[in-house]
C-alpha atoms as a PDB file:
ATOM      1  CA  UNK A   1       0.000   0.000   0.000  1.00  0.00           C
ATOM      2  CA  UNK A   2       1.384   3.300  -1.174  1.00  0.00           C
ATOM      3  CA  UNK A   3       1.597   5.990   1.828  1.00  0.00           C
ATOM      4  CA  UNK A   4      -0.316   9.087   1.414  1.00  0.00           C
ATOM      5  CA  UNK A   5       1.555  12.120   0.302  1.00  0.00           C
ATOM      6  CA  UNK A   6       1.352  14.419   3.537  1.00  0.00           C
ATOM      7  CA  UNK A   7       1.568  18.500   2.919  1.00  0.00           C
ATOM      8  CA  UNK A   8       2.121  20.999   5.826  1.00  0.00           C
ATOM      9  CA  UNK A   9       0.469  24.338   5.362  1.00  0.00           C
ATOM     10  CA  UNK A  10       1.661  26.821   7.658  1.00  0.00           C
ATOM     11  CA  UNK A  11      -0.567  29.862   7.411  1.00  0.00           C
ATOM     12  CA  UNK A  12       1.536  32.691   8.593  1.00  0.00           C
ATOM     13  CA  UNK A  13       1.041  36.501   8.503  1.00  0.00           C
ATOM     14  CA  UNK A  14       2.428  39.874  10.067  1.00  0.00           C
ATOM     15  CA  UNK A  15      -1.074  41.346  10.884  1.00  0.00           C
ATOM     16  CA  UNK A  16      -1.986  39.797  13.923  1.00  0.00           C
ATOM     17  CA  UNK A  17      -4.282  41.673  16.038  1.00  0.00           C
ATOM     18  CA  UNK A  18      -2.849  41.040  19.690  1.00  0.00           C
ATOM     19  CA  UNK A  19       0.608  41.279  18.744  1.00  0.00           C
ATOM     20  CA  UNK A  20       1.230  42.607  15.325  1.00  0.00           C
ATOM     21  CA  UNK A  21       4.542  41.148  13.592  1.00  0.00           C
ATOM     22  CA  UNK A  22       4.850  38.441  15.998  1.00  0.00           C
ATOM     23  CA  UNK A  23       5.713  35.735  12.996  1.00  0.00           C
ATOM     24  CA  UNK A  24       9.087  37.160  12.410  1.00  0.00           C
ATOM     25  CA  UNK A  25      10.126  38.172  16.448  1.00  0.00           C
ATOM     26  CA  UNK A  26      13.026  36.489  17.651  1.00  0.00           C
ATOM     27  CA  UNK A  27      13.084  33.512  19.790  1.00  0.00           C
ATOM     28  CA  UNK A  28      16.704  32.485  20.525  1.00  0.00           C
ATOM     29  CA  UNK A  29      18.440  34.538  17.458  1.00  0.00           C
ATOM     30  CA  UNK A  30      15.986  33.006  14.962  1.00  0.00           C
ATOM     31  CA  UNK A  31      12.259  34.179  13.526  1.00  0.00           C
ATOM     32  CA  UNK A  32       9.346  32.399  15.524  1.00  0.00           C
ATOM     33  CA  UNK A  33       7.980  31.492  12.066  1.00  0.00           C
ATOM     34  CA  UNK A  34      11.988  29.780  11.177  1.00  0.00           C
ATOM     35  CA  UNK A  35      10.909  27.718  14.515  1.00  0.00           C
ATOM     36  CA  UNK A  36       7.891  26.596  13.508  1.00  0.00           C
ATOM     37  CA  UNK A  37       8.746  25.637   9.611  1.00  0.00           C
ATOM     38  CA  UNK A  38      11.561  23.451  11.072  1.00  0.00           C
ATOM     39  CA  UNK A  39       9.602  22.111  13.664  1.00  0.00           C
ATOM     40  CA  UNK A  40       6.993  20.698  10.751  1.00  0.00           C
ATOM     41  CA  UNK A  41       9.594  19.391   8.649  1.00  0.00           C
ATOM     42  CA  UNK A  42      10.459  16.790  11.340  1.00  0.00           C
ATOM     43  CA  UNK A  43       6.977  15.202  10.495  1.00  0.00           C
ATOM     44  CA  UNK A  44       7.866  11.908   9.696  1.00  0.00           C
ATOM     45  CA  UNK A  45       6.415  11.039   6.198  1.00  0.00           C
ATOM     46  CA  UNK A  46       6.051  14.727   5.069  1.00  0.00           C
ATOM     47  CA  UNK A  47       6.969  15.314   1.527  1.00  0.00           C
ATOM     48  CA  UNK A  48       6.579  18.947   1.436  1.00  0.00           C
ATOM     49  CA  UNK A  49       6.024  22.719   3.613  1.00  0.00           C
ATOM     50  CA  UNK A  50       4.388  25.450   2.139  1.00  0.00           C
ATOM     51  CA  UNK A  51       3.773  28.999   3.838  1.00  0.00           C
ATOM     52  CA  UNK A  52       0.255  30.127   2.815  1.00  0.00           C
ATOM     53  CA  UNK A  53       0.909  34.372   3.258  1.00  0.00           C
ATOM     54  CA  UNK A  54      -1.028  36.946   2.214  1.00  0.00           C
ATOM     55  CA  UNK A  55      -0.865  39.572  -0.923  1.00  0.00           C
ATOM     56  CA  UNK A  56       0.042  42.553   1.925  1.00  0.00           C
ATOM     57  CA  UNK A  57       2.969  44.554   1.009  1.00  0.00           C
ATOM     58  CA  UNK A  58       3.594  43.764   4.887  1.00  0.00           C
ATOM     59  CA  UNK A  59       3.642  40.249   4.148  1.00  0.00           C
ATOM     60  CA  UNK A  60       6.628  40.489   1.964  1.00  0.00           C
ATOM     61  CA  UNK A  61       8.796  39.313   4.628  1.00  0.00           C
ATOM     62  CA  UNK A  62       7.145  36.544   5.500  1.00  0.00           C
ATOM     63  CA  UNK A  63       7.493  35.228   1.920  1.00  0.00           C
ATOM     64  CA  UNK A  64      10.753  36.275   2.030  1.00  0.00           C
ATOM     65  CA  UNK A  65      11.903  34.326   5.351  1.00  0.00           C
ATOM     66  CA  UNK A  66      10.282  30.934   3.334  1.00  0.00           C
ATOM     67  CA  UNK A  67      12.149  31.466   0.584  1.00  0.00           C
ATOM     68  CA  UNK A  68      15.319  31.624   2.713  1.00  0.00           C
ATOM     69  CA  UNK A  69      14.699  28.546   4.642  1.00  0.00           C
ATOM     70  CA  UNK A  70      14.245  26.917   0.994  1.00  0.00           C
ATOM     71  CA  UNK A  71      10.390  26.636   2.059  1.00  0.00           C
ATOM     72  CA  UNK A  72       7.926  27.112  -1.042  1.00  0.00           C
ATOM     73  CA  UNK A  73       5.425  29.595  -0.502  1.00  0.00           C
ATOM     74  CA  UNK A  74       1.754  31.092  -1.475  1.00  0.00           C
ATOM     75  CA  UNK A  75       0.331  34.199  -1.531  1.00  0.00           C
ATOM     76  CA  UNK A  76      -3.647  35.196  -1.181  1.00  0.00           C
ATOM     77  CA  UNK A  77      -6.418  36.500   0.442  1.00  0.00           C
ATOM     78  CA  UNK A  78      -6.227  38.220   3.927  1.00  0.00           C
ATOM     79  CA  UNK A  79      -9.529  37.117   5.252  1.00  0.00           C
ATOM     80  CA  UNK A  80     -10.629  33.886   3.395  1.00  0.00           C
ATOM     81  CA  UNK A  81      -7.785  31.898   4.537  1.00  0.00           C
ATOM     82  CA  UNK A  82      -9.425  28.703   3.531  1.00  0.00           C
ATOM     83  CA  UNK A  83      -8.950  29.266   0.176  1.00  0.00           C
ATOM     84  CA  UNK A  84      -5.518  30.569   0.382  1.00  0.00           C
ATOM     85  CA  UNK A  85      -4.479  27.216   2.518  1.00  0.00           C
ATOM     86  CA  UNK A  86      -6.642  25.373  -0.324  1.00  0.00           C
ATOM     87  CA  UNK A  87      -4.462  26.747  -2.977  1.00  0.00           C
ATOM     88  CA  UNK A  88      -1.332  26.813  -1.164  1.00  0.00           C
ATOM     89  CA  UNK A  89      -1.458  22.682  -1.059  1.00  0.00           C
ATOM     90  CA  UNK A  90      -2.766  22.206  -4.165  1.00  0.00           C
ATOM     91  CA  UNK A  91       0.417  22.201  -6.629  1.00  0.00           C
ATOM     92  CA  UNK A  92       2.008  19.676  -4.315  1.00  0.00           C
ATOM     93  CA  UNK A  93      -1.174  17.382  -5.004  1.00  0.00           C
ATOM     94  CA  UNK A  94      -1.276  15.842  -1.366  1.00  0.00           C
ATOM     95  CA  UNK A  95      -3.940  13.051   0.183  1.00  0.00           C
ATOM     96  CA  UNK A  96      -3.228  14.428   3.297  1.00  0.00           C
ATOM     97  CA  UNK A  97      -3.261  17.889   4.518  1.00  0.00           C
ATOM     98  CA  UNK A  98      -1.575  19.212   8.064  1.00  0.00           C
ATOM     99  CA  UNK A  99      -2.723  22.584   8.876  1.00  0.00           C
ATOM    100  CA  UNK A 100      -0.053  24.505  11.371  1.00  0.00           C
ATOM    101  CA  UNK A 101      -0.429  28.007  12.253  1.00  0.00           C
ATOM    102  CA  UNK A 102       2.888  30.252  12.123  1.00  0.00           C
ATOM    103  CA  UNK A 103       2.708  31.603  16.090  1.00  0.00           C
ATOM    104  CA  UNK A 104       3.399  27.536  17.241  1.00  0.00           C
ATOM    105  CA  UNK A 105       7.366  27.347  17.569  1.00  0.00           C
ATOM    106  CA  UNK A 106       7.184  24.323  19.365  1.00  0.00           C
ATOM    107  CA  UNK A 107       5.116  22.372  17.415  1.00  0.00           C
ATOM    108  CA  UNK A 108       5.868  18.442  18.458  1.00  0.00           C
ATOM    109  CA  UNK A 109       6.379  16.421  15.131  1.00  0.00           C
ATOM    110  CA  UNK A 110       5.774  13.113  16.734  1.00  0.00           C
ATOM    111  CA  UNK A 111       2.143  14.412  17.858  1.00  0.00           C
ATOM    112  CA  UNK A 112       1.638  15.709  14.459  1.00  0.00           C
ATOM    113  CA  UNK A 113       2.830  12.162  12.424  1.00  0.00           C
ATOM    114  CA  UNK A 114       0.447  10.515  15.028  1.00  0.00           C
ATOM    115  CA  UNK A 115      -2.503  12.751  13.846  1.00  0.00           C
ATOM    116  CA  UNK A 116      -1.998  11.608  10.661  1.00  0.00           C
ATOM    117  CA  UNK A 117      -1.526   8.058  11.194  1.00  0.00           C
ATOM    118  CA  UNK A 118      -4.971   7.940  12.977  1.00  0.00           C
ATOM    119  CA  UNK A 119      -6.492  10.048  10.053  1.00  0.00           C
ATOM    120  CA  UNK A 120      -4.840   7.485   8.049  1.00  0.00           C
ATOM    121  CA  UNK A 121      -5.481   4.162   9.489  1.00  0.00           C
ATOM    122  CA  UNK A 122      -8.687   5.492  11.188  1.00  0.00           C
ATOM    123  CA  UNK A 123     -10.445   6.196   7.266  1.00  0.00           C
ATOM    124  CA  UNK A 124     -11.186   9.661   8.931  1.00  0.00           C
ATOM    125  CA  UNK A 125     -11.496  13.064   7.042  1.00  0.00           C
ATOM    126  CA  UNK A 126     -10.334  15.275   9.803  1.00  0.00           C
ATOM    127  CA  UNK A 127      -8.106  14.580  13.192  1.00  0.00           C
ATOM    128  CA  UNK A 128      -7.825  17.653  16.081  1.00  0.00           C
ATOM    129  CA  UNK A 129      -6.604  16.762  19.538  1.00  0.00           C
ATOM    130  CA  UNK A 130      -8.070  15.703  22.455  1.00  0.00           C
ATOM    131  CA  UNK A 131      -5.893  17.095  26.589  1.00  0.00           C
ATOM    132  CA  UNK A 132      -2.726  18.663  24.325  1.00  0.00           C
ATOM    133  CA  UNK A 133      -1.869  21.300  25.375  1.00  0.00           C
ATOM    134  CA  UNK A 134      -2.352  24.983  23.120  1.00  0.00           C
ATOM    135  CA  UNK A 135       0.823  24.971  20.451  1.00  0.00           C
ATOM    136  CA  UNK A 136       2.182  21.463  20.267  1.00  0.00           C
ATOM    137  CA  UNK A 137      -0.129  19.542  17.870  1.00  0.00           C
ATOM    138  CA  UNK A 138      -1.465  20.565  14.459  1.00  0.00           C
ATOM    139  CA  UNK A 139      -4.780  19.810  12.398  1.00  0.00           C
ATOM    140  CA  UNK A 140      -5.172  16.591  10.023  1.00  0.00           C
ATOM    141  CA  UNK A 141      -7.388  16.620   6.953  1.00  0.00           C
ATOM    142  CA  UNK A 142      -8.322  14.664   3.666  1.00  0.00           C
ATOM    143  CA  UNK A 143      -7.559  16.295   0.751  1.00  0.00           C
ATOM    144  CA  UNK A 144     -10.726  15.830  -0.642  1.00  0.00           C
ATOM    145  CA  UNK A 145     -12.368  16.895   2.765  1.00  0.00           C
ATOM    146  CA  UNK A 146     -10.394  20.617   2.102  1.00  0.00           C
ATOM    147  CA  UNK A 147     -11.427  20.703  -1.047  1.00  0.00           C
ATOM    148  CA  UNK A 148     -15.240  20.437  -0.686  1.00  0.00           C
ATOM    149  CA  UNK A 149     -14.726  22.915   2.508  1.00  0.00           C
ATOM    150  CA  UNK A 150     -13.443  25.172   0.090  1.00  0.00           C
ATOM    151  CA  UNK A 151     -16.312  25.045  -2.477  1.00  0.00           C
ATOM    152  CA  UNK A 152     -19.206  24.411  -0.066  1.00  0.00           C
ATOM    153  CA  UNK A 153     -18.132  27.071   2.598  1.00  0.00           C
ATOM    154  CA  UNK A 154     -19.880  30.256   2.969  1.00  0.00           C
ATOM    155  CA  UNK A 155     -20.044  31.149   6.903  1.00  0.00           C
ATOM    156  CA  UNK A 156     -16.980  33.367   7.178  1.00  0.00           C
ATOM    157  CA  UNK A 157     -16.068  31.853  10.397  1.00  0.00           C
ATOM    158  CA  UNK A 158     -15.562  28.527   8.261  1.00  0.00           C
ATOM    159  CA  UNK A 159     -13.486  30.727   5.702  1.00  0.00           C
ATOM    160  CA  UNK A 160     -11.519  32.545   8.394  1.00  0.00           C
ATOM    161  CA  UNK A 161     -10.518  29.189  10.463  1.00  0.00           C
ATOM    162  CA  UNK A 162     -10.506  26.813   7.812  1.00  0.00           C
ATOM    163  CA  UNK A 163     -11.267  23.755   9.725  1.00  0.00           C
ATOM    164  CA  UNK A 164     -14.188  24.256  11.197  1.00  0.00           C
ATOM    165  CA  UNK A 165     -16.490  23.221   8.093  1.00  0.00           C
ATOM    166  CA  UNK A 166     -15.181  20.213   8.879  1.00  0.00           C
ATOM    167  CA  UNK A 167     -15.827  19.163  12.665  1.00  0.00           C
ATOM    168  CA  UNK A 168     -18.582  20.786  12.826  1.00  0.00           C
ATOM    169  CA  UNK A 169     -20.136  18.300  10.288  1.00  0.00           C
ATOM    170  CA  UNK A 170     -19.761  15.116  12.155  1.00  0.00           C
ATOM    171  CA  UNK A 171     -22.800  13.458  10.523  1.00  0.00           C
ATOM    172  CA  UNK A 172     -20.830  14.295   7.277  1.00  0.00           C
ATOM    173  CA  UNK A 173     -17.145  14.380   7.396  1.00  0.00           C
ATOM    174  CA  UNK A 174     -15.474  11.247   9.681  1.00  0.00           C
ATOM    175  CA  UNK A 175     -14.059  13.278  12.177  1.00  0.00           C
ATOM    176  CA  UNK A 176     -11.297  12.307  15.063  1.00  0.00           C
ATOM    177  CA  UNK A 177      -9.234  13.467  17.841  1.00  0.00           C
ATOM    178  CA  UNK A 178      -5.910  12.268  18.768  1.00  0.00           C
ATOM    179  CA  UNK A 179      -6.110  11.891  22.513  1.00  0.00           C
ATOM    180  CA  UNK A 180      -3.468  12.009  25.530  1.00  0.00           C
ATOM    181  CA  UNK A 181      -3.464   9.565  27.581  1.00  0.00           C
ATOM    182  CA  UNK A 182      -0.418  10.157  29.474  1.00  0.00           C
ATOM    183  CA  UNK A 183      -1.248  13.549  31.711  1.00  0.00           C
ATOM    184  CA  UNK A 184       1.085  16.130  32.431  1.00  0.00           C
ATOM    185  CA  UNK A 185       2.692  16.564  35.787  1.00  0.00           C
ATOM    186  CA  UNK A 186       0.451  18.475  37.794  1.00  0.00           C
ATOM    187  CA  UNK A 187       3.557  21.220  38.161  1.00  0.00           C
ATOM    188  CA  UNK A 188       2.888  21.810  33.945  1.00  0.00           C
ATOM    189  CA  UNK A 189      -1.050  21.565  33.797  1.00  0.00           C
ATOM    190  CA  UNK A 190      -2.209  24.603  31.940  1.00  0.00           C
ATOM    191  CA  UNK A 191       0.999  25.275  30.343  1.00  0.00           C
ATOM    192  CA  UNK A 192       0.213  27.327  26.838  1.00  0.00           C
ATOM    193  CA  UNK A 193       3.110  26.632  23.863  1.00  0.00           C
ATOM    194  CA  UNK A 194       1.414  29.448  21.399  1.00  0.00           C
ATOM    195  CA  UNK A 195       2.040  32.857  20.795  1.00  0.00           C
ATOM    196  CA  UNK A 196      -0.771  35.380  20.836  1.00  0.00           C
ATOM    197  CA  UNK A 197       0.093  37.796  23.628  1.00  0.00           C
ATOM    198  CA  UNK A 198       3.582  39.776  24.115  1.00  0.00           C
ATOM    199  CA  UNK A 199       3.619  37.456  27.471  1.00  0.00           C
ATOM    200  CA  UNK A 200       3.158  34.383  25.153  1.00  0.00           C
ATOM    201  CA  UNK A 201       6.341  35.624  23.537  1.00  0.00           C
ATOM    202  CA  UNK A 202       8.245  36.137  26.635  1.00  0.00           C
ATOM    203  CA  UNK A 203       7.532  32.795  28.018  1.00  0.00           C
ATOM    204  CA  UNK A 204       8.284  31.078  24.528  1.00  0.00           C
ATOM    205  CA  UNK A 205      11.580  33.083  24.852  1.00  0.00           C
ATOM    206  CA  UNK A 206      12.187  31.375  28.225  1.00  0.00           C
ATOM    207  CA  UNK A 207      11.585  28.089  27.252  1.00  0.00           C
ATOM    208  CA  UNK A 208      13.922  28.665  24.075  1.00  0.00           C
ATOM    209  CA  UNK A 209      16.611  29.679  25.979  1.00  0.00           C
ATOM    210  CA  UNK A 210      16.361  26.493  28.287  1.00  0.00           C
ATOM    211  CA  UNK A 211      16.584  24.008  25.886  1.00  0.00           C
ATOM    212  CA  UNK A 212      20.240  24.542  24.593  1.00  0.00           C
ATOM    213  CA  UNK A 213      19.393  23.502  20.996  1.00  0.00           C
ATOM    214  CA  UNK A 214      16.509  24.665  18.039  1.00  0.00           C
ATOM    215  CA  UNK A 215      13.461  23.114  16.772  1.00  0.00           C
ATOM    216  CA  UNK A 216      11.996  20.539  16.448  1.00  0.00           C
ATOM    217  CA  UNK A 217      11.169  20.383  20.002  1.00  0.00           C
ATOM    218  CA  UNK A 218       9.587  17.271  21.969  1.00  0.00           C
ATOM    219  CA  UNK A 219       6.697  17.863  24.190  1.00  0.00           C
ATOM    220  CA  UNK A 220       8.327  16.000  27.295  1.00  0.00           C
ATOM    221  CA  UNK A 221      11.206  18.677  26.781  1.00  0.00           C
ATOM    222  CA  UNK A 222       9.248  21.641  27.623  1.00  0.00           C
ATOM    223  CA  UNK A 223       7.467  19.749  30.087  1.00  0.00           C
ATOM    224  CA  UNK A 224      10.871  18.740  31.938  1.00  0.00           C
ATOM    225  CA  UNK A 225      11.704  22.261  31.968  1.00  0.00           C
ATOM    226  CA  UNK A 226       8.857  23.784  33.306  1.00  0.00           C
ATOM    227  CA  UNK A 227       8.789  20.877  36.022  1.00  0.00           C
ATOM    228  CA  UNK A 228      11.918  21.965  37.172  1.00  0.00           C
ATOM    229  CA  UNK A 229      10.712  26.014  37.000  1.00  0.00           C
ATOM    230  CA  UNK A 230       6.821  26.108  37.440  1.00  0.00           C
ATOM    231  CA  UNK A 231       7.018  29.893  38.165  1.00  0.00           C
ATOM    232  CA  UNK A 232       7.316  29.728  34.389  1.00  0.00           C
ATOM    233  CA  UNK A 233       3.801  29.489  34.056  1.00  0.00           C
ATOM    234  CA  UNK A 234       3.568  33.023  35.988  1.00  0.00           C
ATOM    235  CA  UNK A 235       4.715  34.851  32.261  1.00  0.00           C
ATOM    236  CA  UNK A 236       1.243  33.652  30.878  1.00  0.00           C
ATOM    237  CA  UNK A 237      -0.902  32.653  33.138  1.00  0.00           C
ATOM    238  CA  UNK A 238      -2.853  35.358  32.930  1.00  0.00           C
ATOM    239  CA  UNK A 239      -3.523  35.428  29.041  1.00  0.00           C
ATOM    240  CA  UNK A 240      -7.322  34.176  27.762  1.00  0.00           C
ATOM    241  CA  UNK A 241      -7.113  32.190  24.829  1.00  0.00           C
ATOM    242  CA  UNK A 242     -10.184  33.068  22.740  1.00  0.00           C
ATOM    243  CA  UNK A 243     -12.151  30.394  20.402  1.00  0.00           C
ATOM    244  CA  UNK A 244     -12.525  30.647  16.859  1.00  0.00           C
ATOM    245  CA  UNK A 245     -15.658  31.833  17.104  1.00  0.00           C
ATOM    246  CA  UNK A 246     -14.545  35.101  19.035  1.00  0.00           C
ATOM    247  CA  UNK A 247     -11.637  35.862  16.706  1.00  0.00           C
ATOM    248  CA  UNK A 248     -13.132  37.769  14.150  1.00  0.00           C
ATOM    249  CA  UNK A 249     -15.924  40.188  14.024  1.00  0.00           C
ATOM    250  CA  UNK A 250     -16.599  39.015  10.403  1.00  0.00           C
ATOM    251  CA  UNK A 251     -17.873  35.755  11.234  1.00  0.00           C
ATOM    252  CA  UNK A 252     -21.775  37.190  11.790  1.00  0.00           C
ATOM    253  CA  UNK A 253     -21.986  37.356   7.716  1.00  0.00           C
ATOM    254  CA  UNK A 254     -21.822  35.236   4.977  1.00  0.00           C
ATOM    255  CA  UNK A 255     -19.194  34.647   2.276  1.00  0.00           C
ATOM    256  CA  UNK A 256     -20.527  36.068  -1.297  1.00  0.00           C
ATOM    257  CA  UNK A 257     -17.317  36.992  -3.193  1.00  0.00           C
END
């Protein structure tokens, strides 16, 4: 049996919201977007990365950090990131599509190639993740699953997130979750690997510096560290990490263009 050909999509951009430009700050001399594209190479079975940017002038960097790395890269919409992800993936004709977003630097590749092994073996159209913790696993879809989320999709919420159109269709799509079932320490319960808030990035920075080496980065790694320092947790404890659904203002309408 041939393996499916497995594409990462990193969707990356400079205009976040809570912290504008946070892609490209620095976590231990290198871009937080450099740490994330090298932590999805590690994937085990991927055959290829592709940064799905935007067509902002302020974007050019971002496309120009890819490029750099030797990543290939796409450039569309702002808002309807589901088709630029869509189109992103589609020269590399994959069977399997891993969705990463650019403000995880310590994405774990072994979570991610276990995602797709149960998406895989499981005959499912989408895997998320069941007691990870925020930043270290990824999104798992079908090909064909993206592609009809793409033509069907008209609630900008689906547009904006990209995934959504997916679980939210259980009775449709074959949808699974890629459980822990080894917990955390209690000392690193609650921990939060993203990036959304300039606390986020001070914490990442912490960890970063810790670990003596660069991506990819195993889960039990960070975990070891912050075991050793819980008053870690103190950088961004205080940070509320909003749902999809309270992202984007947008997400009241409908798509029509």
């Amino acid at each position: 049996m041939t393996a499916p050909r497995t594409v990462v999509v990193v969707q990356a951009r400079m205009g976040s919201t809570r912290l504008p430009g946070k892609v490209l700050s620095e976590i231990e001399g290198d871009p937080l977007l450099a740490w994330t594209i090298r932590g999805v190479q590690a994937i085990r079975g991927v055959a290829q990365v592709v940064v799905a940017t935007t067509t902002e002038p302020s974007d050019d960097p971002v496309a120009a950090l890819a490029d750099g790395l030797g990543v290939a890269s796409h450039r569309g919409s702002v808002h309807d990131v589901l088709a630029r992800c869509h189109d992103a993936v589609v020269p590399f004709e994959p069977d399997v599509v891993v969705r990463q977003t650019a403000d995880n630097p310590f994405p774990d590749p072994n979570v991610a190639a276990a995602q797709v092994r149960s998406l895989v073996q499981g005959g499912l159209d989408y895997v998320g993740i069941d007691g990870w913790p925020l930043g270290i696993a990824a999104e798992a879809c079908r090909m064909t699953a993206l592609e009809a989320a793409n033509r069907e999709a008209t609630d900008l919420a689906d547009r904006e997130h990209v995934m959504p159109f997916l679980y939210r269709q259980p009775d449709r799509f074959q949808v699974g979750r890629l459980r822990r079932t080894g917990r955390a320490v209690p000392a690193v319960e609650g921990a939060r690997y993203t990036v959304d808030t300039a606390d986020d990035l001070a914490f990442a920075r912490e960890l970063a510096a810790r670990l003596g080496h660069g991506p990819p980065v195993d889960l039990a790694e960070l975990e070891t560290i912050i075991a050793d320092e819980p008053e870690l947790l103190e950088l961004n404890a205080a940070v509320e990490q909003r749902s999809w659904r309270e992202v984007q203002p947008r997400e009241a309408g409908r798509w029509t263009s």
